[in-house]
N, C-alpha and C. Protein backbone atom coordinates (compact mmCIF):
# COMPACT_ATOMS: atom_id res chain seq x y z
N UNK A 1 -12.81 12.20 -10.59
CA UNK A 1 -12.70 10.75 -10.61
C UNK A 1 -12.80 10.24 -12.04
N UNK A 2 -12.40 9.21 -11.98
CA UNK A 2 -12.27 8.78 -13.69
C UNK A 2 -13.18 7.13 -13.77
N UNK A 3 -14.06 7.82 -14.83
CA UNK A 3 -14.61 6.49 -15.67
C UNK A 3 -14.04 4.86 -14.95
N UNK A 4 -13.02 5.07 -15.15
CA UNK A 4 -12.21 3.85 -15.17
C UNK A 4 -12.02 3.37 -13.57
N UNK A 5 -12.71 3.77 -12.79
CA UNK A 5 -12.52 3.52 -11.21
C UNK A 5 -13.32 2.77 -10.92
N UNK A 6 -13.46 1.72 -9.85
CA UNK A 6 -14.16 1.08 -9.11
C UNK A 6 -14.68 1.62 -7.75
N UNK A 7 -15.88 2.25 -7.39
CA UNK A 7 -16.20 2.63 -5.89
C UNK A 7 -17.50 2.00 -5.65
N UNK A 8 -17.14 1.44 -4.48
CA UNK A 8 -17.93 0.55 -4.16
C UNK A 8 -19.68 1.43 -3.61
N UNK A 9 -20.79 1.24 -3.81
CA UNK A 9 -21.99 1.91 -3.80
C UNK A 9 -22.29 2.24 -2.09
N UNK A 10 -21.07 1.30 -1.21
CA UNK A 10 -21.50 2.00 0.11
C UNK A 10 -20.25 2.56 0.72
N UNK A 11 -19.06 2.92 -0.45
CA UNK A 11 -18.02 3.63 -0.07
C UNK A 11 -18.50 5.09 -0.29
N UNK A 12 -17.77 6.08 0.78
CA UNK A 12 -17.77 7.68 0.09
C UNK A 12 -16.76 7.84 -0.14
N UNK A 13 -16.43 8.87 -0.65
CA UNK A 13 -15.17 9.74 -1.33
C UNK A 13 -16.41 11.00 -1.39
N UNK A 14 -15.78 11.71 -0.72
CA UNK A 14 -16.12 13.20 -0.80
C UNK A 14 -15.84 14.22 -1.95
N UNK A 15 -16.41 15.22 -2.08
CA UNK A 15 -16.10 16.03 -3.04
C UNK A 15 -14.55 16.75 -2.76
N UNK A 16 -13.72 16.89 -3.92
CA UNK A 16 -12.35 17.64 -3.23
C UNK A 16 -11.22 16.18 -3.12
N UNK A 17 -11.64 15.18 -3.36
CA UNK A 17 -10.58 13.80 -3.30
C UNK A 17 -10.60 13.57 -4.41
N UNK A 18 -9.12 13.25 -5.00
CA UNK A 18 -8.36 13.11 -6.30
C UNK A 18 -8.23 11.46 -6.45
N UNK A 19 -8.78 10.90 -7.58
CA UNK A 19 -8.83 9.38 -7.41
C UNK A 19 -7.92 9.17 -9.26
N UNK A 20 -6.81 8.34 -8.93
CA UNK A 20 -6.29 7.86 -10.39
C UNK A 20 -7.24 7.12 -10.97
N UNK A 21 -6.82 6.82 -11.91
CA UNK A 21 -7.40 6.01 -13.24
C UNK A 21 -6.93 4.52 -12.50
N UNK A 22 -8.10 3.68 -12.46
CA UNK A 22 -7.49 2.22 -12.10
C UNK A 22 -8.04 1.94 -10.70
N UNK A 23 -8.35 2.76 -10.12
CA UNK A 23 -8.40 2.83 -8.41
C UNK A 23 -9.82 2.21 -8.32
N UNK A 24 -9.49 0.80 -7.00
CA UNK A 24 -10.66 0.20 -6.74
C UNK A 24 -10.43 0.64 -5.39
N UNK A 25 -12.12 1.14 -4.91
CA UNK A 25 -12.11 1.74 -3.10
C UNK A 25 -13.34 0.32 -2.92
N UNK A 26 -13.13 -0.04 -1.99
CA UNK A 26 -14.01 -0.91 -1.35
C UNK A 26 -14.78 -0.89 -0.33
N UNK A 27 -15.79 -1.97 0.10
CA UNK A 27 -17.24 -1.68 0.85
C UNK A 27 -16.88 -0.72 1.92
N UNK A 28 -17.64 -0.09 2.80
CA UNK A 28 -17.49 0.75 3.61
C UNK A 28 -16.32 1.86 4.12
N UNK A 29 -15.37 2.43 3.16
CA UNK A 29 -14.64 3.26 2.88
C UNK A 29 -14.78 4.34 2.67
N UNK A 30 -13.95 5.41 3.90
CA UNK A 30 -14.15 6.44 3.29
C UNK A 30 -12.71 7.58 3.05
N UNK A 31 -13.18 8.12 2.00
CA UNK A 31 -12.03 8.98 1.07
C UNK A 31 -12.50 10.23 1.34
N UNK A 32 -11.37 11.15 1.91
CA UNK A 32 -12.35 12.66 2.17
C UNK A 32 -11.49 13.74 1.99
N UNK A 33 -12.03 14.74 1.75
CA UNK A 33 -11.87 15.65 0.87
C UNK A 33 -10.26 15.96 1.10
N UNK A 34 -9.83 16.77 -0.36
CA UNK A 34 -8.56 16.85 -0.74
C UNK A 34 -7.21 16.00 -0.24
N UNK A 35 -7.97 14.77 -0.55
CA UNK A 35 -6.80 13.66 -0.22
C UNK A 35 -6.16 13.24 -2.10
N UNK A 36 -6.07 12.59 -1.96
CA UNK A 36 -5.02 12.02 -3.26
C UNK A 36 -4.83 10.61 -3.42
N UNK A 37 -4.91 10.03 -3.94
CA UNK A 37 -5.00 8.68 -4.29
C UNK A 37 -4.51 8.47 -5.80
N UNK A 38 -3.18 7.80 -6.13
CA UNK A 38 -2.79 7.65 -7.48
C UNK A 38 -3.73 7.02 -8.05
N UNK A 39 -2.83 6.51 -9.08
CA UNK A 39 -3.67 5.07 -10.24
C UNK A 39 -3.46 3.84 -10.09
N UNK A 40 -4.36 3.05 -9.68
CA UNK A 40 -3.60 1.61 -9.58
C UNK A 40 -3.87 1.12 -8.68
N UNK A 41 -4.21 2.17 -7.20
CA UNK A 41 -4.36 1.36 -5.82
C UNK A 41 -5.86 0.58 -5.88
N UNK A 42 -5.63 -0.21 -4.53
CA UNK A 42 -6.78 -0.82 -4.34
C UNK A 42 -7.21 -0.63 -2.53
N UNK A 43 -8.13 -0.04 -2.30
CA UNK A 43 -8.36 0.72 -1.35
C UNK A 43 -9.18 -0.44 -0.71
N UNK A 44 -8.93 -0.81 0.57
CA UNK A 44 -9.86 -2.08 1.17
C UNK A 44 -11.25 -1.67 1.73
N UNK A 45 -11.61 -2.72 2.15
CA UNK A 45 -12.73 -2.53 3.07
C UNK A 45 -12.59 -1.59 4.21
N UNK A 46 -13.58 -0.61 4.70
CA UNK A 46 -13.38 -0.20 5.91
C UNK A 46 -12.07 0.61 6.25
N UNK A 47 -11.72 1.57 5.30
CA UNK A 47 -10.65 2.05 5.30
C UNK A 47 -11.38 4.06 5.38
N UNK A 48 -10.38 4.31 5.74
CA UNK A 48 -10.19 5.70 6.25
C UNK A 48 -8.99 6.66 5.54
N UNK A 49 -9.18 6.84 4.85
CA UNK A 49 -8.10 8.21 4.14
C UNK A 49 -8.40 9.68 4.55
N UNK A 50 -7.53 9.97 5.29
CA UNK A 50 -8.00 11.29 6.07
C UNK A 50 -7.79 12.51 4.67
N UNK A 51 -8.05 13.69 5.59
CA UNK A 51 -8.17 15.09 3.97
C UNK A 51 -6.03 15.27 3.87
N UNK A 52 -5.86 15.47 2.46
CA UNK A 52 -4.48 16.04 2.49
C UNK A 52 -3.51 14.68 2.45
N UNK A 53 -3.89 13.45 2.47
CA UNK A 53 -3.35 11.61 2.57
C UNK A 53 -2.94 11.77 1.22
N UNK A 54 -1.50 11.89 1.01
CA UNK A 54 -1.35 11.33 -0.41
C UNK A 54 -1.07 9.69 -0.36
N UNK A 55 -1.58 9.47 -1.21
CA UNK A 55 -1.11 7.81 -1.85
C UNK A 55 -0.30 7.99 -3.32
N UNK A 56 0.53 7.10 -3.42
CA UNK A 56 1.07 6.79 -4.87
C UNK A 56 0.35 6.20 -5.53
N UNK A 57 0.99 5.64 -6.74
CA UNK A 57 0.61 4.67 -7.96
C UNK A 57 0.53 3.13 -7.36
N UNK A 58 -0.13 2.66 -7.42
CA UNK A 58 0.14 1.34 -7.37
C UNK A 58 -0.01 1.05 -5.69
N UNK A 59 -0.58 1.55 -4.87
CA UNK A 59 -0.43 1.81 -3.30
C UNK A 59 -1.66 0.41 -2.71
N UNK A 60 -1.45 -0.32 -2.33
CA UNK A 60 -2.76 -1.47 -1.99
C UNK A 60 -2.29 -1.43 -0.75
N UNK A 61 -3.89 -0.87 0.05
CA UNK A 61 -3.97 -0.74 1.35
C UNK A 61 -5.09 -1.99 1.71
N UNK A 62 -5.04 -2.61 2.64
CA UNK A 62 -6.09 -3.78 3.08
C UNK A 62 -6.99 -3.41 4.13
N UNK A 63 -7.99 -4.29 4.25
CA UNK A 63 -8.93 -3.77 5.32
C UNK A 63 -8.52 -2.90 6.14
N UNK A 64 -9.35 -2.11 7.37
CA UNK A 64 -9.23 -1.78 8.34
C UNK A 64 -8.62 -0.78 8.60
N UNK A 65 -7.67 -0.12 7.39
CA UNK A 65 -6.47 0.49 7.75
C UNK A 65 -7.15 1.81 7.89
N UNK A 66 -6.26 2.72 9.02
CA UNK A 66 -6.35 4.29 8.86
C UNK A 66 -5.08 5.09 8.63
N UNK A 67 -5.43 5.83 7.69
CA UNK A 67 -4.41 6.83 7.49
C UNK A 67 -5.08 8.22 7.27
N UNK A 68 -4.20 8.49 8.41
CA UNK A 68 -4.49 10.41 8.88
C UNK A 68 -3.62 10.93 8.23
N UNK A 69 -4.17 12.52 8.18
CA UNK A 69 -3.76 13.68 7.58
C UNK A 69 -1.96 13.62 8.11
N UNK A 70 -0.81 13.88 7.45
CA UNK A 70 0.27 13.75 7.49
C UNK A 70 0.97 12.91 6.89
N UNK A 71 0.38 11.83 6.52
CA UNK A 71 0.84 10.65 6.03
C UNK A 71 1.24 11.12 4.24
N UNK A 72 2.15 10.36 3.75
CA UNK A 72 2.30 10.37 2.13
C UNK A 72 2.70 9.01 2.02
N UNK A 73 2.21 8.30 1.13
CA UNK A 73 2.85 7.28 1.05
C UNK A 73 2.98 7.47 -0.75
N UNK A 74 4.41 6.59 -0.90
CA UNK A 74 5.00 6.89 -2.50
C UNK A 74 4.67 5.80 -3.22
N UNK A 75 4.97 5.16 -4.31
CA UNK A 75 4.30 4.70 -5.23
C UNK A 75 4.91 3.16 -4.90
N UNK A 76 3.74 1.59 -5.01
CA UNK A 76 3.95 0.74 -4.66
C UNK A 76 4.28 -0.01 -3.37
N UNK A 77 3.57 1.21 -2.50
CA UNK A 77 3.57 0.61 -0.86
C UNK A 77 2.17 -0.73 -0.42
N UNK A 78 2.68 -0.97 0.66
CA UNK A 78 1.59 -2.13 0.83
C UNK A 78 1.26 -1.56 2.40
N UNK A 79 0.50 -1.54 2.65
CA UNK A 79 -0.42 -1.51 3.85
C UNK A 79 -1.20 -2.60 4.30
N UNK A 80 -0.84 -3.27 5.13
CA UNK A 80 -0.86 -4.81 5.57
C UNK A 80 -2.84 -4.43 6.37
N UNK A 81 -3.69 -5.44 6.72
CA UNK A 81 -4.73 -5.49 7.19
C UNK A 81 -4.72 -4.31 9.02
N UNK A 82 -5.26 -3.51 9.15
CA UNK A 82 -5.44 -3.18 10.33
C UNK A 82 -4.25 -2.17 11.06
N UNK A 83 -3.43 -1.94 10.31
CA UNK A 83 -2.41 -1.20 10.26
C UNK A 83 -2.82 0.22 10.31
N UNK A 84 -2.05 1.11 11.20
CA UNK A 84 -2.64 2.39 11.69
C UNK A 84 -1.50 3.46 11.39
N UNK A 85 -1.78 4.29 11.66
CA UNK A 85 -0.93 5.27 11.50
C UNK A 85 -1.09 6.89 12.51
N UNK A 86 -0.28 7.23 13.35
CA UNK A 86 -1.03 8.40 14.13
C UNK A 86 -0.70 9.47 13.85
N UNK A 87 -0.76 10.63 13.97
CA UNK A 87 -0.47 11.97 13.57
C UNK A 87 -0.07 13.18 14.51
N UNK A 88 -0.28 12.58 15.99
CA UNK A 88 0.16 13.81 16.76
C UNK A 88 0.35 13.09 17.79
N UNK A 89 2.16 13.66 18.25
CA UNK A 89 2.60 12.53 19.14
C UNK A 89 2.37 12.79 20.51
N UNK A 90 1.05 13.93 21.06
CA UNK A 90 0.93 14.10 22.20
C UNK A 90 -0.44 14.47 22.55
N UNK A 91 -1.59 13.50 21.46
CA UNK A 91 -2.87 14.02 21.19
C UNK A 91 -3.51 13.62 23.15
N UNK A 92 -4.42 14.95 22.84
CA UNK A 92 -5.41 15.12 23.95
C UNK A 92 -6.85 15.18 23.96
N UNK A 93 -7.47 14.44 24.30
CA UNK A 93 -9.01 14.94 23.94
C UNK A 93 -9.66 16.54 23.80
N UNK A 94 -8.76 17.46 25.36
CA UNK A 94 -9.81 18.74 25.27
C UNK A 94 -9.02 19.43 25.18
N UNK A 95 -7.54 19.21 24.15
CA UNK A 95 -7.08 20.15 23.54
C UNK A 95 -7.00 20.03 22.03
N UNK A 96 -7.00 20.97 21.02
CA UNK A 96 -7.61 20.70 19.78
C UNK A 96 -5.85 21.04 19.33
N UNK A 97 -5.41 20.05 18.60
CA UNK A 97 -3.95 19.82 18.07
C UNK A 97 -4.11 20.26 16.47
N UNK A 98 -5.13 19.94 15.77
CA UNK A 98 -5.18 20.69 14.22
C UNK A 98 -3.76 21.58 13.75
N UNK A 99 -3.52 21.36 13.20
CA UNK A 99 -2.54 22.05 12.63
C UNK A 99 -1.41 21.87 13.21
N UNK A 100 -1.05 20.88 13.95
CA UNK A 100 0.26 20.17 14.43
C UNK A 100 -0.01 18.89 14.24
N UNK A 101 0.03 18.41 13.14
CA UNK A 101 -0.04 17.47 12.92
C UNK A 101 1.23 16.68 12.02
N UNK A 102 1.94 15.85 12.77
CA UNK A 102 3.39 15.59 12.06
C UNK A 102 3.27 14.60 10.94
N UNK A 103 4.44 14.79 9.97
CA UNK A 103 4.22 14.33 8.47
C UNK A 103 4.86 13.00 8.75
N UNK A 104 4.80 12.03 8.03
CA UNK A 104 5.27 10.57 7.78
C UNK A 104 5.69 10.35 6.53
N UNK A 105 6.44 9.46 6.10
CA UNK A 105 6.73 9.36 4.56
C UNK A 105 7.12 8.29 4.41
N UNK A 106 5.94 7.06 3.83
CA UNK A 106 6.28 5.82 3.71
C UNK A 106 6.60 5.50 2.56
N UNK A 107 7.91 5.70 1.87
CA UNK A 107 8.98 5.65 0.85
C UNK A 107 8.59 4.22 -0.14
N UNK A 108 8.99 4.34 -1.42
CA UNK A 108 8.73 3.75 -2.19
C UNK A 108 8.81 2.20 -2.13
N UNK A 109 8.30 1.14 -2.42
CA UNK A 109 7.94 -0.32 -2.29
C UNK A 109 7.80 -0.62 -0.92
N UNK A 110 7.80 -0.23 -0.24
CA UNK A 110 7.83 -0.49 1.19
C UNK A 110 6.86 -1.18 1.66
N UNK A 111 6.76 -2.10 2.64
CA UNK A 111 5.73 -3.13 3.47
C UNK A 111 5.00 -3.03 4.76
N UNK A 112 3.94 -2.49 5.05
CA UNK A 112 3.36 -2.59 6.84
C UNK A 112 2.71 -3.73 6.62
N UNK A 113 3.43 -4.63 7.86
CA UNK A 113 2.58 -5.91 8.00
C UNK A 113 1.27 -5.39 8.80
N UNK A 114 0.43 -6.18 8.95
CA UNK A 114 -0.66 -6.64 9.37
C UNK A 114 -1.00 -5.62 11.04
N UNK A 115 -1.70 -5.47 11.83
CA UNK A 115 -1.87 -4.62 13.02
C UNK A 115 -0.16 -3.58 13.14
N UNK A 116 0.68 -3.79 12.49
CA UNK A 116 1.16 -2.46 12.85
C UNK A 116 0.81 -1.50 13.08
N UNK A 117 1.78 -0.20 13.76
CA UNK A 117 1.31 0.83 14.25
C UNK A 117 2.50 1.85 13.97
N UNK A 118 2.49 2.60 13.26
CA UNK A 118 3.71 3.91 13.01
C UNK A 118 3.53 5.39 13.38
N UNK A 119 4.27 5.38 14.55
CA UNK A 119 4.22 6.65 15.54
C UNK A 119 4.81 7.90 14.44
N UNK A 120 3.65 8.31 14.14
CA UNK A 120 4.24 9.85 13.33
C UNK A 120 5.43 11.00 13.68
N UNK A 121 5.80 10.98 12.57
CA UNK A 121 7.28 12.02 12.46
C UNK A 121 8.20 10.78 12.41
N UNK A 122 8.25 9.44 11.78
CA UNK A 122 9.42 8.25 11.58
C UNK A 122 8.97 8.15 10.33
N UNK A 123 9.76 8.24 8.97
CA UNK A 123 9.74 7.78 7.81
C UNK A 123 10.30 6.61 7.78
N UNK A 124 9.89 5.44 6.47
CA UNK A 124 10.23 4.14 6.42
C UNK A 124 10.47 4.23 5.25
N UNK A 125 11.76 3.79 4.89
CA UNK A 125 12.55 3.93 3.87
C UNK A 125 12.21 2.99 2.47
N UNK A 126 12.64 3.39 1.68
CA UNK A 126 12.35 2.25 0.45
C UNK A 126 12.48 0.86 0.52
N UNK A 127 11.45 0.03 -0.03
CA UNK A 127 11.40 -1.75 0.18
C UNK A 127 11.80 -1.88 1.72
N UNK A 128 11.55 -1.04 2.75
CA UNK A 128 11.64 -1.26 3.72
C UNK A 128 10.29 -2.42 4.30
N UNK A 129 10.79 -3.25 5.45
CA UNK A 129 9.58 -4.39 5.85
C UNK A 129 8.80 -3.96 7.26
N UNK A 130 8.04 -3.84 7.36
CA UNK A 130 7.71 -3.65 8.70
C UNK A 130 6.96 -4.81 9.47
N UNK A 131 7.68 -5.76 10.35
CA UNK A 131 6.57 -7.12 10.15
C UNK A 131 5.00 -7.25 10.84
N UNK A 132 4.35 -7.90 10.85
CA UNK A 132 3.26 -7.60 11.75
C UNK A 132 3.17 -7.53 13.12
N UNK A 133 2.45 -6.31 13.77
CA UNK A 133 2.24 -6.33 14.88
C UNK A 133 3.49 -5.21 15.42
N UNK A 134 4.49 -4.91 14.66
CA UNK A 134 5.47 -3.79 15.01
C UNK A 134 4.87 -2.43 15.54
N UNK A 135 5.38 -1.88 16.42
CA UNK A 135 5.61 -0.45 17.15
C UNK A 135 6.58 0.39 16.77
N UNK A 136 6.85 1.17 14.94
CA UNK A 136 7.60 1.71 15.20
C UNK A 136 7.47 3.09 15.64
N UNK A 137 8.63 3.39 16.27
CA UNK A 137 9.17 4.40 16.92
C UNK A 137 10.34 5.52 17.02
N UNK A 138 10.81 5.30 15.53
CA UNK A 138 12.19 5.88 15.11
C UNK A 138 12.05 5.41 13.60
N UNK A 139 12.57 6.14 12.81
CA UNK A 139 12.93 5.81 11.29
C UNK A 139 13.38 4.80 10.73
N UNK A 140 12.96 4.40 9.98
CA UNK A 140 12.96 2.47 9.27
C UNK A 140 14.12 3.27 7.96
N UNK A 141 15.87 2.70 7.65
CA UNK A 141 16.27 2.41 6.88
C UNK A 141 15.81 1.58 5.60
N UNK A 142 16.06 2.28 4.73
CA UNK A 142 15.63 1.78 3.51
C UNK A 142 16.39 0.16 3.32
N UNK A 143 15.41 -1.11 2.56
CA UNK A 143 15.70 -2.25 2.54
C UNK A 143 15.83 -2.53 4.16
N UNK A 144 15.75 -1.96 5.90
CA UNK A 144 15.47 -2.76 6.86
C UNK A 144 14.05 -3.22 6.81
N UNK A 145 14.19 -4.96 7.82
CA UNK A 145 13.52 -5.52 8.40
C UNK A 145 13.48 -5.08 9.58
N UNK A 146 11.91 -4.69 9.89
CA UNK A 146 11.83 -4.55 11.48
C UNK A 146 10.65 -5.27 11.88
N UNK A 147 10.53 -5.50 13.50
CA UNK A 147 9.91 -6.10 14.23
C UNK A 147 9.58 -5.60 15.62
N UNK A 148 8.56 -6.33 15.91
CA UNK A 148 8.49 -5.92 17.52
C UNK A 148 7.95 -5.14 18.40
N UNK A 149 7.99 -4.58 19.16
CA UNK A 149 7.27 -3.78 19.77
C UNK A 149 8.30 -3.15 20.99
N UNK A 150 9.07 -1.92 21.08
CA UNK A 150 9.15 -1.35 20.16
C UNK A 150 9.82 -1.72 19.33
N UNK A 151 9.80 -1.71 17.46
CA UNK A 151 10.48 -2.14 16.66
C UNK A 151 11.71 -2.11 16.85
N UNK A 152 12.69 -2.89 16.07
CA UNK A 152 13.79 -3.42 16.19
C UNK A 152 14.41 -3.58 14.61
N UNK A 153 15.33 -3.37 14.21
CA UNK A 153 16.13 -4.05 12.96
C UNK A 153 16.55 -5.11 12.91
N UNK A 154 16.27 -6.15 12.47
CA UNK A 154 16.79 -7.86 12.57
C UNK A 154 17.19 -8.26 11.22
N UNK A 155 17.49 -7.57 10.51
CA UNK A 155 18.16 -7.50 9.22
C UNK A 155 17.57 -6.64 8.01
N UNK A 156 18.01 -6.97 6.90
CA UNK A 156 17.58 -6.73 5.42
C UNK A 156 16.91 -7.48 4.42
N UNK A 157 15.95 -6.64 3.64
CA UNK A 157 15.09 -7.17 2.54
C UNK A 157 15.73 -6.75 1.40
N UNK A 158 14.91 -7.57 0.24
CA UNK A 158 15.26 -6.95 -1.05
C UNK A 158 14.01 -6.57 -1.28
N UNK A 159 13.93 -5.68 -2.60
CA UNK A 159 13.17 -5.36 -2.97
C UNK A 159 11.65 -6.64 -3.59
N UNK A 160 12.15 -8.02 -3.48
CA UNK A 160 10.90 -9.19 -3.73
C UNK A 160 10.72 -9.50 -2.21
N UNK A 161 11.13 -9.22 -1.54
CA UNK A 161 10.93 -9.12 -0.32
C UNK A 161 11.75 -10.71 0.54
N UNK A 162 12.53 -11.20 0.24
CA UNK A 162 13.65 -11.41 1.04
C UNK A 162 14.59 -11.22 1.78
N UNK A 163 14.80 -12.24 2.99
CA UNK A 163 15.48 -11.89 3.32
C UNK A 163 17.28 -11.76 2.83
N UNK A 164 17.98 -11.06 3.27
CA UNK A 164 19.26 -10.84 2.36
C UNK A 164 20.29 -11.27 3.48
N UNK A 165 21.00 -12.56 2.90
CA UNK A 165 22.30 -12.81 3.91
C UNK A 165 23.12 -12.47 2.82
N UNK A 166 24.00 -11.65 3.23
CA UNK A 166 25.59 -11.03 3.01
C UNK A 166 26.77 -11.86 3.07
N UNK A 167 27.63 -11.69 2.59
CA UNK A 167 29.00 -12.78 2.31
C UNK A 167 29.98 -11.80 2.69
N UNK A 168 30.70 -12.52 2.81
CA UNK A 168 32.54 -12.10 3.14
C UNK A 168 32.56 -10.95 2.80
N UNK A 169 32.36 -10.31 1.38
CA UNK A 169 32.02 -8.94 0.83
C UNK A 169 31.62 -8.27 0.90
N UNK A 170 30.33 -8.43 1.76
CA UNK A 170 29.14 -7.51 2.10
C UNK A 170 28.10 -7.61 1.26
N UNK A 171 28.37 -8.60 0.11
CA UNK A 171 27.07 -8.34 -0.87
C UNK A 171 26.25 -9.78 -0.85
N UNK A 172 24.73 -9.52 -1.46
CA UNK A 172 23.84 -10.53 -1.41
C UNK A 172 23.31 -10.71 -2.44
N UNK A 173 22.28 -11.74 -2.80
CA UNK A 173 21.70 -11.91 -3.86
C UNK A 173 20.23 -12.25 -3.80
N UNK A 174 19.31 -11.39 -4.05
CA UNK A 174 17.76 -11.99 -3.76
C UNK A 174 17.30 -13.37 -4.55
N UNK A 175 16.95 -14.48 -4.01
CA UNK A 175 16.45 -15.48 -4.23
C UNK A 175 15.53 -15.62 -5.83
N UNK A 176 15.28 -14.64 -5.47
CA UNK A 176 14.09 -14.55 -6.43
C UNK A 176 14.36 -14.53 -7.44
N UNK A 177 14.59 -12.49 -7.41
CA UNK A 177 15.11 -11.83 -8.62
C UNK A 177 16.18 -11.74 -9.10
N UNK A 178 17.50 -12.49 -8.68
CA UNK A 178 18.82 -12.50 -8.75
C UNK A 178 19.64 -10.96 -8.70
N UNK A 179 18.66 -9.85 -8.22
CA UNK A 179 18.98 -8.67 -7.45
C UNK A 179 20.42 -8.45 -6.53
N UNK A 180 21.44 -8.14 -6.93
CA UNK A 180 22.35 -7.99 -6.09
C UNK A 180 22.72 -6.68 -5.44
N UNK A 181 22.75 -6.90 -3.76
CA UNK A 181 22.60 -5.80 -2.93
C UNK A 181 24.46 -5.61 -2.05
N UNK A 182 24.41 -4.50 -1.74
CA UNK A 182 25.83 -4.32 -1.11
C UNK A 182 25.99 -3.64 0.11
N UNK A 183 26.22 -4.14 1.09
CA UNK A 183 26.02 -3.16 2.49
C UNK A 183 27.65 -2.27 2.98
N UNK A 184 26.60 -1.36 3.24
CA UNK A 184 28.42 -0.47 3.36
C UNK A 184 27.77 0.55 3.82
N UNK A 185 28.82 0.62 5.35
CA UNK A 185 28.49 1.51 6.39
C UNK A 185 26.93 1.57 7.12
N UNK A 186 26.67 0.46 7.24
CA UNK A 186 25.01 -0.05 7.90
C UNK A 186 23.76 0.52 7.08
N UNK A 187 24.08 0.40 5.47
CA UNK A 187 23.48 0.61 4.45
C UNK A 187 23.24 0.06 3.37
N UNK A 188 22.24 -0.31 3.07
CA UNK A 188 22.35 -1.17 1.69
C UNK A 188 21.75 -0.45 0.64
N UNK A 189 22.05 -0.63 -0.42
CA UNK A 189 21.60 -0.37 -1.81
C UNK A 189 21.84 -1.66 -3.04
N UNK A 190 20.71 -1.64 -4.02
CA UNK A 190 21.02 -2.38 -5.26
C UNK A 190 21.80 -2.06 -5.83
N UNK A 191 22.96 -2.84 -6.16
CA UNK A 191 23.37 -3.08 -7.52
C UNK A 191 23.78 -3.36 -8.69
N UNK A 192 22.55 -3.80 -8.97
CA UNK A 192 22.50 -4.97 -9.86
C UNK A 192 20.83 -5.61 -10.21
């Protein structure tokens, strides 16, 4: 762990967990062994990082959240309040599943709103949105908006997190950042 970290005096982090430079973990949190945590995140209250959890750079997870062993999330994800994540899509109490435990990969800038829930073995693609309260259940396209329960695609984000209406051309422009996006073949990418 580095000098430069914030852990809160009634958080643990176990011996064997990798913490970046920058990383604030907060009240009642726990970090356990050989997990990973970049530089930059800010780890909430009451949070759970299972052993083997990578996090990226820049990763701000909010209260409540759990993330089990399988999970990676890449650099600049958001983890919305209470947001879960599961790891074995056929867990049993009095059978011990260890070592089947399926991987997730929540891709770079990407968004879990608030009580979501992401059924392991579905990756969510870059600046992908997930809104609150979603069930997903299948793989989130990079830049989709989803919703719902079970989730749904109801359009596209940009990377400031707008929504993106498309023209005659197929292309859009984020509000924000003046980001221009191009859809082709039920795909979008920046560029611009």
């Amino acid at each position: 762990m580095s000098p430069q970290n914030f852990i809160h005096p009634s958080a643990i982090v176990d011996e064997g967990a990798a913490i970046g430079a920058g990383t604030k973990i907060w009240h009642f949190s726990h970090i356990m062994s050989n997990s990973i945590i970049g530089e930059n995140c800010n780890i909430g209250q009451n949070v759970v990082v299972s052993p083997e959890v990578v996090l990226g750079n820049n990763v701000k997870v909010q209260n409540n959240v759990s993330i089990y062993t399988g999970v990676i999330c890449e650099d600049d994800v958001f983890l919305g309040p209470s947001c879960v994540f599961t790891n074995i899509i056929n867990p049993r109490s009095h059978i011990n599943r260890r070592g089947s435990y399926a991987r997730t990969i929540v891709r770079k800038g990407a968004s879990i709103g608030a009580n979501a829930t992401i059924v392991c073995g579905h990756d969510i693609g870059e600046f992908a949105f997930i809104g609150a309260g979603a069930v997903v259940t299948k793989t989130v396209a990079p830049y989709a908006l989803v919703v719902g329960n079970p989730a749904k695609q109801i359009g596209w984000i940009s990377e400031y997190g707008h929504r993106l209406i498309f023209d005659e051309h197929n292309k859009a422009i984020c509000p924000e950042s003046q980001q221009v996006y191009i859809l082709i073949n039920n795909s979008v990418k920046r560029i611009k």
